[in-house]
Protein backbone atom coordinates (compact mmCIF):
# COMPACT_ATOMS: atom_id res chain seq x y z
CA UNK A 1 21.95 30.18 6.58
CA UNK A 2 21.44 33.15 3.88
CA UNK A 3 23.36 35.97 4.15
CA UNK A 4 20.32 38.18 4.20
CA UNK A 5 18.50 36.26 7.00
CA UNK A 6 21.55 36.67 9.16
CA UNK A 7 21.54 40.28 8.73
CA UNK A 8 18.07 40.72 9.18
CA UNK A 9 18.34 38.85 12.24
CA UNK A 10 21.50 40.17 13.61
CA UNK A 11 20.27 43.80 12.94
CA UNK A 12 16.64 42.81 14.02
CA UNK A 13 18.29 42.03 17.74
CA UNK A 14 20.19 45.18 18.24
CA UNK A 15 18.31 47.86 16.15
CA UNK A 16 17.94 50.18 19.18
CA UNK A 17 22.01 50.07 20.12
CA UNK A 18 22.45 51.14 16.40
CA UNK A 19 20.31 54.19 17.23
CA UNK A 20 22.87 55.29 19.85
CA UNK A 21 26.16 53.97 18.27
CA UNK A 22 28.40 56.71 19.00
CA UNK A 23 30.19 55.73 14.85
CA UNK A 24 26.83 55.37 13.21
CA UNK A 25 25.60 58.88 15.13
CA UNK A 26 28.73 61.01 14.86
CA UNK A 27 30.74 60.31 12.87
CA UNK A 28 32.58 63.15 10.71
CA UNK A 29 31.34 61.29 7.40
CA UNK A 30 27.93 62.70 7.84
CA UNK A 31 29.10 65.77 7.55
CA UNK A 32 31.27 65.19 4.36
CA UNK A 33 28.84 63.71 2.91
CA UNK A 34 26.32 66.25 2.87
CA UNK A 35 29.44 68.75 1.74
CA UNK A 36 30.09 66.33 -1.44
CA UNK A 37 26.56 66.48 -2.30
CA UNK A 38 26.34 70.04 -2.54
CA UNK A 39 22.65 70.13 -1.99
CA UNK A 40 20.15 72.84 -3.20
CA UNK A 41 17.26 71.81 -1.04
CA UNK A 42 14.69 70.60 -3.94
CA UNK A 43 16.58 66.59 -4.07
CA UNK A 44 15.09 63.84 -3.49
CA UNK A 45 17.26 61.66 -2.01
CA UNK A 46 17.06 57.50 -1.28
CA UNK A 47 19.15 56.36 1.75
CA UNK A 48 19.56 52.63 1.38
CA UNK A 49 20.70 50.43 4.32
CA UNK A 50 19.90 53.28 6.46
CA UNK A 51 20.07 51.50 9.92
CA UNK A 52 19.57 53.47 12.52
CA UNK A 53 18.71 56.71 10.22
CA UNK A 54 21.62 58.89 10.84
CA UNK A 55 21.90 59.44 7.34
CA UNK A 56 18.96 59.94 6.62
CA UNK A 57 18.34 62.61 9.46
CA UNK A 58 21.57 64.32 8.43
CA UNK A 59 20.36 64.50 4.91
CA UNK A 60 16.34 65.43 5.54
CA UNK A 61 17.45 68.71 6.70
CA UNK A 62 18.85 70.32 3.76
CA UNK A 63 16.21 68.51 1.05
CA UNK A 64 12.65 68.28 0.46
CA UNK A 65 12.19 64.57 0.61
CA UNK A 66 14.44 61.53 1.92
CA UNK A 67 13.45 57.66 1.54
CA UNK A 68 14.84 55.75 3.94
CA UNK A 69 15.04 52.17 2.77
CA UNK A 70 16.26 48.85 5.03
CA UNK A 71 16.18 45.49 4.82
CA UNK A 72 15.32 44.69 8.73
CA UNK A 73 11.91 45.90 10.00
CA UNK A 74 12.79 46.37 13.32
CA UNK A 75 16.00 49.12 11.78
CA UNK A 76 13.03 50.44 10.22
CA UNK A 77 11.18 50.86 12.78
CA UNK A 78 13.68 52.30 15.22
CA UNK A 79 15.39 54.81 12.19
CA UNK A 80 11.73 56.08 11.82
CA UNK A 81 10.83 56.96 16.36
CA UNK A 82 14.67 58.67 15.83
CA UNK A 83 14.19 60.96 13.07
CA UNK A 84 10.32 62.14 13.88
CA UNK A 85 12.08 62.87 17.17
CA UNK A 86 14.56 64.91 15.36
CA UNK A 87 11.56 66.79 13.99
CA UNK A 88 11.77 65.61 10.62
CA UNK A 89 8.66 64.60 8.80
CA UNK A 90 9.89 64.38 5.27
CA UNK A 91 10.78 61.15 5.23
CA UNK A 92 9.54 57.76 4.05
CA UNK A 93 10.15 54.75 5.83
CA UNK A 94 10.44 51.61 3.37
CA UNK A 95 11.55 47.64 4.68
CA UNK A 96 12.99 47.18 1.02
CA UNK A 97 16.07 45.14 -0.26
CA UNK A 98 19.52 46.91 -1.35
CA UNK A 99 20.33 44.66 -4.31
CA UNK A 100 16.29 45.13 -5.31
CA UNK A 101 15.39 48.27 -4.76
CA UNK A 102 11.44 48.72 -4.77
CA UNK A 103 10.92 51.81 -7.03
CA UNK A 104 10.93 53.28 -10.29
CA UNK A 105 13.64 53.99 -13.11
CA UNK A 106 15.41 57.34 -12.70
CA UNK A 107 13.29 58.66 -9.32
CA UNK A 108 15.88 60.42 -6.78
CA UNK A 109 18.61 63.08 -7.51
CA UNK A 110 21.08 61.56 -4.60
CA UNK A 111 21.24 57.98 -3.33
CA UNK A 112 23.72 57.56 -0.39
CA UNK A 113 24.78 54.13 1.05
CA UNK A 114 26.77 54.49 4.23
CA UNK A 115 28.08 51.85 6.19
CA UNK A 116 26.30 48.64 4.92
CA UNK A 117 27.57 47.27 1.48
CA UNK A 118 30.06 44.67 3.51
CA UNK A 119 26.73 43.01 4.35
CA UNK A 120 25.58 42.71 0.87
CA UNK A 121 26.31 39.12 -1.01
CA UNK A 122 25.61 40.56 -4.29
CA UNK A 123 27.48 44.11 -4.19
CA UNK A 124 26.81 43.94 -8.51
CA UNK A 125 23.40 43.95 -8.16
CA UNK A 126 23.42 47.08 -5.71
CA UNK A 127 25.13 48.92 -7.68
CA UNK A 128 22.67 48.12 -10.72
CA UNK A 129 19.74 48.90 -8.28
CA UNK A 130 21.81 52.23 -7.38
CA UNK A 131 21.76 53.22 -11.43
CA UNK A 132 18.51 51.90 -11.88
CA UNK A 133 16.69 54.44 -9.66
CA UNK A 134 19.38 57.42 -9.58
CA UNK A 135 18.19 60.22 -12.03
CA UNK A 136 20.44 61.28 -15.32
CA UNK A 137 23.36 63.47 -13.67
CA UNK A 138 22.12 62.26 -9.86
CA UNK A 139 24.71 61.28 -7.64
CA UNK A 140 25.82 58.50 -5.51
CA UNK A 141 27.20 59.03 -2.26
CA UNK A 142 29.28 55.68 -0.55
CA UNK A 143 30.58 54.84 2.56
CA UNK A 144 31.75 51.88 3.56
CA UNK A 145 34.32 49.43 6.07
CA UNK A 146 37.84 48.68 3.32
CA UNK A 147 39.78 46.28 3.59
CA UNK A 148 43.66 46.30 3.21
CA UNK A 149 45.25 46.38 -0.30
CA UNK A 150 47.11 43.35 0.16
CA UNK A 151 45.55 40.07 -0.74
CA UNK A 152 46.57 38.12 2.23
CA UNK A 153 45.45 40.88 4.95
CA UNK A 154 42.38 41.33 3.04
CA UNK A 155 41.48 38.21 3.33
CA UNK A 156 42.73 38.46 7.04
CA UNK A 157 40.56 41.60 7.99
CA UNK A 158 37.51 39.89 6.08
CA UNK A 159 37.68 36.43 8.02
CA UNK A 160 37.97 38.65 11.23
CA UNK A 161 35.38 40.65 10.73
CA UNK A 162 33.20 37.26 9.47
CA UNK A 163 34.11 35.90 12.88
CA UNK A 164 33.17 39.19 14.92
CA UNK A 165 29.78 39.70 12.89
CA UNK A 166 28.27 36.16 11.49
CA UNK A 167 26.39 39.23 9.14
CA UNK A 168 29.30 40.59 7.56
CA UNK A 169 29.56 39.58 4.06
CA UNK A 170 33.01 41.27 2.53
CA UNK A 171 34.56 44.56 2.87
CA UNK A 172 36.06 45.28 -0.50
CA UNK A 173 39.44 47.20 -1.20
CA UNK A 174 39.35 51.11 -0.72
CA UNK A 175 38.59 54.01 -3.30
CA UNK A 176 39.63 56.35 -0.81
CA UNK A 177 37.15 55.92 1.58
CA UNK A 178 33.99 57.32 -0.07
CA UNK A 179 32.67 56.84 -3.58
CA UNK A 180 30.29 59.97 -5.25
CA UNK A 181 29.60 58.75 -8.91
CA UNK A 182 27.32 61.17 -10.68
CA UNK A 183 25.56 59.52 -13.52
CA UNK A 184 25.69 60.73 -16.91
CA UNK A 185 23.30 59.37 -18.61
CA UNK A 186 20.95 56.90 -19.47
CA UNK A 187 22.02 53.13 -20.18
């Protein structure tokens, strides 16, 4: 089966219990992230694979707009009844594909990914979706699952987590835990 059908359908399933996922909903990355992004409150920021929204919500506090962009319609659906509950109504809501992002060159000042990429098959192709639609000196917040350092664990951890989660595509080796890559420049 493709890797993007059995994420759609494994997310599709259980998009409400990602909602209250105490890891997804509070975890202390949140929190750094919105620190590393040093926000002004005019960005327009993109939150791709946003799941249950947590990211999203986080972010739509401190900025005037957030897109909040997922592969699974039902995550869609559910991200968007949790952050209008929050009170937030400057967000977008957008069933959209991480490796083909559905909007134009240079549009948002932050893009954040957090806690998705190991479900990706083509993690290249993110990334040149990410710098496709992140503005000259925007910035790129990451978070994501590692995976040890060592070959043989890696591959280990990756056949584990393959087994636990028929969605999971590959955790890749650690940067120290989050990635914030502000773009220079135009390609």
């Amino acid at each position: 089966m493709d890797i993007k059908k059995d994420v759609q359908k494994q997310f599709g399933r259980s998009a409400n219990s990602y909602v209250t996922s105490e890891i997804h909903q509070k975890g202390k990355d949140l929190q750094k992230l919105i620190e590393i992004a040093n926000l002004t409150g005019n960005e327009d920021v993109l939150d791709i694979a946003t799941g249950g929204g947590h990211t999203a919500n986080a972010f739509a506090h401190y900025v005037k707009h957030v897109t909040a962009v997922d592969l699974t319609a039902e995550m869609i659906k559910v991200a968007k009844a949790f952050i209008e509950a929050n009170g937030h109504h400057n967000v977008s809501f957008i069933q959209g594909d991480a490796e083909e992002l559905p909007f134009d060159h240079y549009r948002f000042d932050i893009v954040t990914c957090r806690i998705a990429p190991h479900h990706f098959p083509n993690v290249n192709k993110f990334i040149e979706s990410v710098h496709k639609v992140l503005k000259p000196g925007g910035i790129f917040l990451l978070d994501d699952n590692v995976s040890p350092e060592d070959d043989d664990q890696d591959q280990f951890y990756n056949n584990i987590e393959k087994k636990r989660d028929y969605s999971h595509f590959r955790a890749w080796k650690k940067l120290n835990g989050f990635v914030c890559w502000r773009k220079k420049g135009l390609i």
